[in-house]
PDB file of N, CA and C in Angstrom:
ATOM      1  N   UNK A   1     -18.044   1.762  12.991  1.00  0.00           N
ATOM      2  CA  UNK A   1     -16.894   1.789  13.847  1.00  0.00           C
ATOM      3  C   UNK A   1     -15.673   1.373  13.035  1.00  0.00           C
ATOM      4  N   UNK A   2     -14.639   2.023  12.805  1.00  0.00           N
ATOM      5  CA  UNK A   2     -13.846   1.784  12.258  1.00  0.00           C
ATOM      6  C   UNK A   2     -13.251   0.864  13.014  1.00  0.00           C
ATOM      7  N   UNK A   3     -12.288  -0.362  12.102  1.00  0.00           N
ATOM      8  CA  UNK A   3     -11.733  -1.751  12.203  1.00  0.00           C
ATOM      9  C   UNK A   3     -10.120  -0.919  12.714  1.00  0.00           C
ATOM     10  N   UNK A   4      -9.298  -1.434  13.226  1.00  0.00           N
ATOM     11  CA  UNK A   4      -8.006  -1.359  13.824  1.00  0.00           C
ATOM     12  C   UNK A   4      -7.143  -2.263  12.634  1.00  0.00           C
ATOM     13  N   UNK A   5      -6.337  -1.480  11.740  1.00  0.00           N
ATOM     14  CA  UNK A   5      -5.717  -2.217  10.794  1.00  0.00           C
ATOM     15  C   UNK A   5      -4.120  -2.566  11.523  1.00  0.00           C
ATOM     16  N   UNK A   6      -3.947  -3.814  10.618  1.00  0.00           N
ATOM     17  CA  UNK A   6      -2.780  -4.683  11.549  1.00  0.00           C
ATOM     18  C   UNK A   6      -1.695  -3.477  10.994  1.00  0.00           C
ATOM     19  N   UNK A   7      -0.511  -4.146  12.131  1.00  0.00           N
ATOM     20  CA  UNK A   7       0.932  -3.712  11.175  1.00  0.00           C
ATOM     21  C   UNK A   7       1.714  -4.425  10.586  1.00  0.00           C
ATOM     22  N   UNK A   8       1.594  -4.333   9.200  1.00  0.00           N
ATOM     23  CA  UNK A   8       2.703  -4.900   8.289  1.00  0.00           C
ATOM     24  C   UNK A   8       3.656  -4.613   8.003  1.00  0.00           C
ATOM     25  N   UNK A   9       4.593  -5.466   7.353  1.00  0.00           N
ATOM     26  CA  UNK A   9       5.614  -4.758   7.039  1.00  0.00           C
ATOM     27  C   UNK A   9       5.034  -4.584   5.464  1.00  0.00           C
ATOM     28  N   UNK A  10       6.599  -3.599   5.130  1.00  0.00           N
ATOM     29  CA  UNK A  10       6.271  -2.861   3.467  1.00  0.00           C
ATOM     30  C   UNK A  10       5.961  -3.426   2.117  1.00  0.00           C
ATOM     31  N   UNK A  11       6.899  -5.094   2.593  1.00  0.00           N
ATOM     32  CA  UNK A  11       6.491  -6.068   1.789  1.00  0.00           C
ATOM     33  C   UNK A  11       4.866  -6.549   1.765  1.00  0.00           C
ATOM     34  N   UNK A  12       4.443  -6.607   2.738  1.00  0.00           N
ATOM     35  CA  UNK A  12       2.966  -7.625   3.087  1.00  0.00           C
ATOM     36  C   UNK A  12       2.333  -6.234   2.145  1.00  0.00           C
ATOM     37  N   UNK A  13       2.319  -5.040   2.260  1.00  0.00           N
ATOM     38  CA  UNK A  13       1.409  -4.243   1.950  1.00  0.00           C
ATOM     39  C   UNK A  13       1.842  -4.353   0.294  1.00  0.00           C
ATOM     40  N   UNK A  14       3.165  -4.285  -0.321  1.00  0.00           N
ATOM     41  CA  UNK A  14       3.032  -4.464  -1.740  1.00  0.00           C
ATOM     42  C   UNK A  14       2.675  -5.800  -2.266  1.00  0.00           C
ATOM     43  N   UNK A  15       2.443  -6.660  -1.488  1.00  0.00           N
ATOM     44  CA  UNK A  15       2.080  -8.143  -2.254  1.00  0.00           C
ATOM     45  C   UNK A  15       0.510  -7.825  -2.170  1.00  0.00           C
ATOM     46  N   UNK A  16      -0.288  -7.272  -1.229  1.00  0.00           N
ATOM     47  CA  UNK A  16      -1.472  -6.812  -1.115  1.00  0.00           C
ATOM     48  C   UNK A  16      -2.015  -5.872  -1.995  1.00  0.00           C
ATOM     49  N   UNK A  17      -1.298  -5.214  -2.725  1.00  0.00           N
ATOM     50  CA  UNK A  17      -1.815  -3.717  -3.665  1.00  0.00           C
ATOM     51  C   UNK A  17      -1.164  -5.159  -4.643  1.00  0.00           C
ATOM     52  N   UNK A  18      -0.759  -5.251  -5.120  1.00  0.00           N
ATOM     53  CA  UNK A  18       0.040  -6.513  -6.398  1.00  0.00           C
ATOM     54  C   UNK A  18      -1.608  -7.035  -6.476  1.00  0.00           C
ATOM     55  N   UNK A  19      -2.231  -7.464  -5.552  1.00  0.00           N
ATOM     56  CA  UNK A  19      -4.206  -8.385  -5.823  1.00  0.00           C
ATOM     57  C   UNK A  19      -4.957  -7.094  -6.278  1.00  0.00           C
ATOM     58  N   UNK A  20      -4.591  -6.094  -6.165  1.00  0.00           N
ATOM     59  CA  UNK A  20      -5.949  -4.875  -6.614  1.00  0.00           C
ATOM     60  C   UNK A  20      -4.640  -4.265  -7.852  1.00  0.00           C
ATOM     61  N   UNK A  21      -4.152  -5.048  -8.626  1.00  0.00           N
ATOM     62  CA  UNK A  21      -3.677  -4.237  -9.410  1.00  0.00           C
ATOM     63  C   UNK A  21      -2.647  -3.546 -10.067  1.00  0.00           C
ATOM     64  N   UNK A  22      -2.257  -3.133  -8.698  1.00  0.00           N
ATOM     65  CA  UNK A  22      -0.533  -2.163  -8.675  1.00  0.00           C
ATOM     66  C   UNK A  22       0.795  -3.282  -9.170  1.00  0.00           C
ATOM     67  N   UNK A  23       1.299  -2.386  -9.370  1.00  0.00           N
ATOM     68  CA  UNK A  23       2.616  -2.815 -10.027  1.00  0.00           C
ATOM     69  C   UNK A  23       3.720  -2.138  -9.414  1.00  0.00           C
ATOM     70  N   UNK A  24       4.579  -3.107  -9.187  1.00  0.00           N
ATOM     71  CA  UNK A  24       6.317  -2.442  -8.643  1.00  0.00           C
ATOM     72  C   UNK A  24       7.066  -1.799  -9.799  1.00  0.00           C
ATOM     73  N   UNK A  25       7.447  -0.385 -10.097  1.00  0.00           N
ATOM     74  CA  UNK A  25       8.317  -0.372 -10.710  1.00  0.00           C
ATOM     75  C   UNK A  25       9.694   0.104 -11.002  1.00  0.00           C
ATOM     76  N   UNK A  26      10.019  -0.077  -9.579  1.00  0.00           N
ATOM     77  CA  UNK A  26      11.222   0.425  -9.347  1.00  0.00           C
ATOM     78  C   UNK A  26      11.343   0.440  -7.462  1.00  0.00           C
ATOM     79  N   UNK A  27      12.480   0.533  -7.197  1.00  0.00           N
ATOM     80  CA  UNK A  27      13.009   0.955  -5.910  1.00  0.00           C
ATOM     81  C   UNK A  27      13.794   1.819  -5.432  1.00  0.00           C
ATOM     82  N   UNK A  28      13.382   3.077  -4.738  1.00  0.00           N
ATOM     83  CA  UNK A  28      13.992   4.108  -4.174  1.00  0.00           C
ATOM     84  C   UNK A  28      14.713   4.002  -2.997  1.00  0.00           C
ATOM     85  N   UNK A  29      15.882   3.340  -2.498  1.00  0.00           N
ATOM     86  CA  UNK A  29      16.411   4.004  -1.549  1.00  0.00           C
ATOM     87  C   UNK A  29      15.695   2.556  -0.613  1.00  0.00           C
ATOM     88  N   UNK A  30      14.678   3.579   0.611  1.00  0.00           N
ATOM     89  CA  UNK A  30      14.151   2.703   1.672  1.00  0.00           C
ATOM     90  C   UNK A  30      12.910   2.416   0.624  1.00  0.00           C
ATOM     91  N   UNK A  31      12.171   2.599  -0.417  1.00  0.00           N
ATOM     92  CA  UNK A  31      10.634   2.798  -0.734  1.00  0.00           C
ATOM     93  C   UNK A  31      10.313   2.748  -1.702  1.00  0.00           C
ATOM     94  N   UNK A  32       9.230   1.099  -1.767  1.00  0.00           N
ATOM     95  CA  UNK A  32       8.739   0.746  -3.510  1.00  0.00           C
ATOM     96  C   UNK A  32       7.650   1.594  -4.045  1.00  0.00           C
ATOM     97  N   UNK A  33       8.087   2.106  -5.126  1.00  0.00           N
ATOM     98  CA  UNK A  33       7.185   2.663  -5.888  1.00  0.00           C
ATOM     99  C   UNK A  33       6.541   2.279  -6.761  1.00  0.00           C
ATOM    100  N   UNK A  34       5.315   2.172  -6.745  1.00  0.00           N
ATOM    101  CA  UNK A  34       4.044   1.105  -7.496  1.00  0.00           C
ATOM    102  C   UNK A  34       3.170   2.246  -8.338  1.00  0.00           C
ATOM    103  N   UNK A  35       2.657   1.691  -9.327  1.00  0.00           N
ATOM    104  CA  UNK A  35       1.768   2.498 -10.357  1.00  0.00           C
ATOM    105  C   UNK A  35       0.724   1.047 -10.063  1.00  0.00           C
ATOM    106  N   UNK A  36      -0.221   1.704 -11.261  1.00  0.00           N
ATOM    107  CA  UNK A  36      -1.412   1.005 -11.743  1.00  0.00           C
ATOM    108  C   UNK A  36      -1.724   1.806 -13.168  1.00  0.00           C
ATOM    109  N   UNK A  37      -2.053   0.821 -14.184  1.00  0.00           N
ATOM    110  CA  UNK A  37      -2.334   1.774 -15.797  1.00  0.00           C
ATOM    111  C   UNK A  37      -3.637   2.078 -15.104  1.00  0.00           C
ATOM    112  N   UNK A  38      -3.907   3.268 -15.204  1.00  0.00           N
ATOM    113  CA  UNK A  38      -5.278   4.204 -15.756  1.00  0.00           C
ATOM    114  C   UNK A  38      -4.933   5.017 -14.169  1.00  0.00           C
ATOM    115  N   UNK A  39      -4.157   4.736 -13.609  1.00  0.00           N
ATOM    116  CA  UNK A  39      -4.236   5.771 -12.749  1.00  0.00           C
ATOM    117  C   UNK A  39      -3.311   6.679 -12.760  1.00  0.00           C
ATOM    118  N   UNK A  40      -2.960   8.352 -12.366  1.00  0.00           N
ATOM    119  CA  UNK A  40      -2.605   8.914 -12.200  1.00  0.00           C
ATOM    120  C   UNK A  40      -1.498   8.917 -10.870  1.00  0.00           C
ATOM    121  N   UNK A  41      -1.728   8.405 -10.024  1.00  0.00           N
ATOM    122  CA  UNK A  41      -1.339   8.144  -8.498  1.00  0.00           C
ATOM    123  C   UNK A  41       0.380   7.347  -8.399  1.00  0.00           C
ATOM    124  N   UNK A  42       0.927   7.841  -7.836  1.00  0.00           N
ATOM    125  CA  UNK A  42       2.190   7.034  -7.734  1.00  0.00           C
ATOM    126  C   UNK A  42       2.262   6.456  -6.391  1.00  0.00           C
ATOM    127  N   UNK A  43       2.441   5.038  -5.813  1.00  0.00           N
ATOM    128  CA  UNK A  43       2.520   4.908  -4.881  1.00  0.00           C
ATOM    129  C   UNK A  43       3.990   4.663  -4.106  1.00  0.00           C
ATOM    130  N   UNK A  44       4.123   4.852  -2.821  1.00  0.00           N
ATOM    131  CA  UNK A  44       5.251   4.878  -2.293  1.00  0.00           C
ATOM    132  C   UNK A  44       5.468   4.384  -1.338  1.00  0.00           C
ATOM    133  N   UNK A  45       5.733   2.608  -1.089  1.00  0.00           N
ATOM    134  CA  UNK A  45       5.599   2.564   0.002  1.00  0.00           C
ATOM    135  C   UNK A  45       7.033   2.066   0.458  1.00  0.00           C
ATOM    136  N   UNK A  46       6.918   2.524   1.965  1.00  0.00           N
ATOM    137  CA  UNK A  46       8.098   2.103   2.813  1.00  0.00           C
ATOM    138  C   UNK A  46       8.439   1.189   3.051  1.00  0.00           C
ATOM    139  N   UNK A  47       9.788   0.385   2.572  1.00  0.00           N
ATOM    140  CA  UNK A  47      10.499  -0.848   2.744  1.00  0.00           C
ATOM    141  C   UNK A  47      10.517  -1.119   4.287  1.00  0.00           C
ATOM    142  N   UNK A  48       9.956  -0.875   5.412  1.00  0.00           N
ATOM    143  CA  UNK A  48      10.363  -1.411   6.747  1.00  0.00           C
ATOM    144  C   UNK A  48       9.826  -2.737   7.585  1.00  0.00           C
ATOM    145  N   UNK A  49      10.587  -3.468   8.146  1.00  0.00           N
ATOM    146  CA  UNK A  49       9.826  -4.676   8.820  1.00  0.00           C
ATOM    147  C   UNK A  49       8.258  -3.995   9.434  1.00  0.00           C
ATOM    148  N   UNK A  50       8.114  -2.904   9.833  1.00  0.00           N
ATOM    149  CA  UNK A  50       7.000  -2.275  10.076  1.00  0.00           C
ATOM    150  C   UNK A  50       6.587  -1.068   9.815  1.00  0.00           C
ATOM    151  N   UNK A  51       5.201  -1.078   9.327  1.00  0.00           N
ATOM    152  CA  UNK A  51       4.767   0.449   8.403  1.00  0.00           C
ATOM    153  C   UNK A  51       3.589   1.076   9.557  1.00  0.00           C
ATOM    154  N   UNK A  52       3.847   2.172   9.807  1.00  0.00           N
ATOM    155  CA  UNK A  52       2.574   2.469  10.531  1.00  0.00           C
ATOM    156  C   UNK A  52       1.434   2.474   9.992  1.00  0.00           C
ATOM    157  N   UNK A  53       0.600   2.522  11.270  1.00  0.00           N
ATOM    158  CA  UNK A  53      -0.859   2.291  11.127  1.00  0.00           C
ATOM    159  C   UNK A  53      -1.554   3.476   9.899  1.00  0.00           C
ATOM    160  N   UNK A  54      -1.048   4.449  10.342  1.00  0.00           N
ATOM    161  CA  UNK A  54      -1.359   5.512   9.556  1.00  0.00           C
ATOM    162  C   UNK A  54      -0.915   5.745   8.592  1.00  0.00           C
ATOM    163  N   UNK A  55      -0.002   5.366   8.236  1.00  0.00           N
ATOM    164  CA  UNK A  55       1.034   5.595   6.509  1.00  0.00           C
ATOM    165  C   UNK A  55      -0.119   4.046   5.783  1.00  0.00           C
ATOM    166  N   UNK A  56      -0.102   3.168   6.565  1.00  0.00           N
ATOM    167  CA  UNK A  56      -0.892   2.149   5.701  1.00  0.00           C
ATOM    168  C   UNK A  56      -2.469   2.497   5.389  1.00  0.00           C
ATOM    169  N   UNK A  57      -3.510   3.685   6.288  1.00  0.00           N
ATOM    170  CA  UNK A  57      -4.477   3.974   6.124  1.00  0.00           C
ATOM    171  C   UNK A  57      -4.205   4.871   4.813  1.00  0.00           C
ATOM    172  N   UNK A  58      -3.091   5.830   5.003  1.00  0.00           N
ATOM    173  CA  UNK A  58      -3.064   6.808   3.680  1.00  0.00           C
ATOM    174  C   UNK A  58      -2.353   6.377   2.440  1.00  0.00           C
ATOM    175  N   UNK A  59      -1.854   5.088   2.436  1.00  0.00           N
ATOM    176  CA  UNK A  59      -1.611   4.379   1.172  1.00  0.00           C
ATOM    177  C   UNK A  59      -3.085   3.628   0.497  1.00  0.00           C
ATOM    178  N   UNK A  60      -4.005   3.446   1.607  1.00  0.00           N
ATOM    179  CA  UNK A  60      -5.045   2.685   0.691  1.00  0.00           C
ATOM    180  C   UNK A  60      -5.854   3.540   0.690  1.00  0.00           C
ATOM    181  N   UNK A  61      -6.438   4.587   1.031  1.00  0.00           N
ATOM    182  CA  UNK A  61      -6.615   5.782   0.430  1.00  0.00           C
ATOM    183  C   UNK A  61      -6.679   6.711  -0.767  1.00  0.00           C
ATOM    184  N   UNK A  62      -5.223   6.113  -0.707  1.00  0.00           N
ATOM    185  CA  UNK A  62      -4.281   6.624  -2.251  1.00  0.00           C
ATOM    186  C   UNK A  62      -4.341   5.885  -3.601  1.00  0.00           C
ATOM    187  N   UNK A  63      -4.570   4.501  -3.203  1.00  0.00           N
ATOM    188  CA  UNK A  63      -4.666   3.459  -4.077  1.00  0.00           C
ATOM    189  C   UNK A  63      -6.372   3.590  -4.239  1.00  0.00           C
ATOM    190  N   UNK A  64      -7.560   4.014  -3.715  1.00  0.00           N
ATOM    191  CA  UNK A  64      -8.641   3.958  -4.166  1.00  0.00           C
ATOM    192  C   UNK A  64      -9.270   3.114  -3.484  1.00  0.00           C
ATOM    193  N   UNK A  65      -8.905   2.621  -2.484  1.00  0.00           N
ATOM    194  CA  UNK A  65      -9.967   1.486  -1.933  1.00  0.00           C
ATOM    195  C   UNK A  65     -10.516   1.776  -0.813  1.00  0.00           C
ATOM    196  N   UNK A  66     -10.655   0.672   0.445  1.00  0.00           N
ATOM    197  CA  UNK A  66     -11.104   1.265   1.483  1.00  0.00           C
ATOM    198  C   UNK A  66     -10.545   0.159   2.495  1.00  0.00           C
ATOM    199  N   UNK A  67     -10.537   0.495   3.751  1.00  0.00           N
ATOM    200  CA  UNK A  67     -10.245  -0.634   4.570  1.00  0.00           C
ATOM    201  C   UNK A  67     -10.694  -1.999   4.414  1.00  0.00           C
ATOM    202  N   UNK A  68     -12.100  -1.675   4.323  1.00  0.00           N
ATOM    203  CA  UNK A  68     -12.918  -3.222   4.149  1.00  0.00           C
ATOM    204  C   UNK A  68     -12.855  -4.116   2.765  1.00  0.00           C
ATOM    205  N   UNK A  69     -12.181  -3.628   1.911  1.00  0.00           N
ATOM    206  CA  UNK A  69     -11.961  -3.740   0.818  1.00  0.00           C
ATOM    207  C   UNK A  69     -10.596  -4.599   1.180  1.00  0.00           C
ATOM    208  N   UNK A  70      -9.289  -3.698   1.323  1.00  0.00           N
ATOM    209  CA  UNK A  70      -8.328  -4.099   1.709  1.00  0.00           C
ATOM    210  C   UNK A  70      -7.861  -5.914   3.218  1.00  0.00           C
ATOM    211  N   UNK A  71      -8.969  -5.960   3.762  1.00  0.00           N
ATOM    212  CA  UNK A  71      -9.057  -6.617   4.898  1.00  0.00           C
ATOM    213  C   UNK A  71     -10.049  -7.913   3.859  1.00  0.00           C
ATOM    214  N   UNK A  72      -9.990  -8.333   2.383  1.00  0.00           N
ATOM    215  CA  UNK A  72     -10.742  -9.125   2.421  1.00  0.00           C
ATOM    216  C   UNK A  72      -9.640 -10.516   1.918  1.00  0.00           C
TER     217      UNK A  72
END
């Protein structure tokens, strides 16, 4: 059964990818863009007091992990 992931804001989710890795390297506009060395993947996430449920499922997705991973 899939878990109901909270809503964060854009910050909580880059201090969270910052523990598996990612790196800030730069800021677009509304949206931090994070790498990781050995990956290919650019991440992009949205500066807002709140990120949807679904933009935060397809960022950790993107980053390689999994919910239960992410929720520890």
């Amino acid at each position: 059964m899939p878990s109901s992931l909270p809503v964060l804001s854009g910050r909580e989710i880059v201090q969270a990818l910052e523990n598996f890795g990612w790196q800030v390297v730069r800021q677009s506009a509304s949206h931090i863009i994070m790498v990781k060395e050995g990956e290919q993947v650019t991440l992009s996430v949205p500066d807002h007091r709140e990120v949807a449920r679904g933009t935060l499922r397809s960022l950790i997705r993107a980053a390689g992990l999994t919910v239960q991973e992410d929720e520890q």
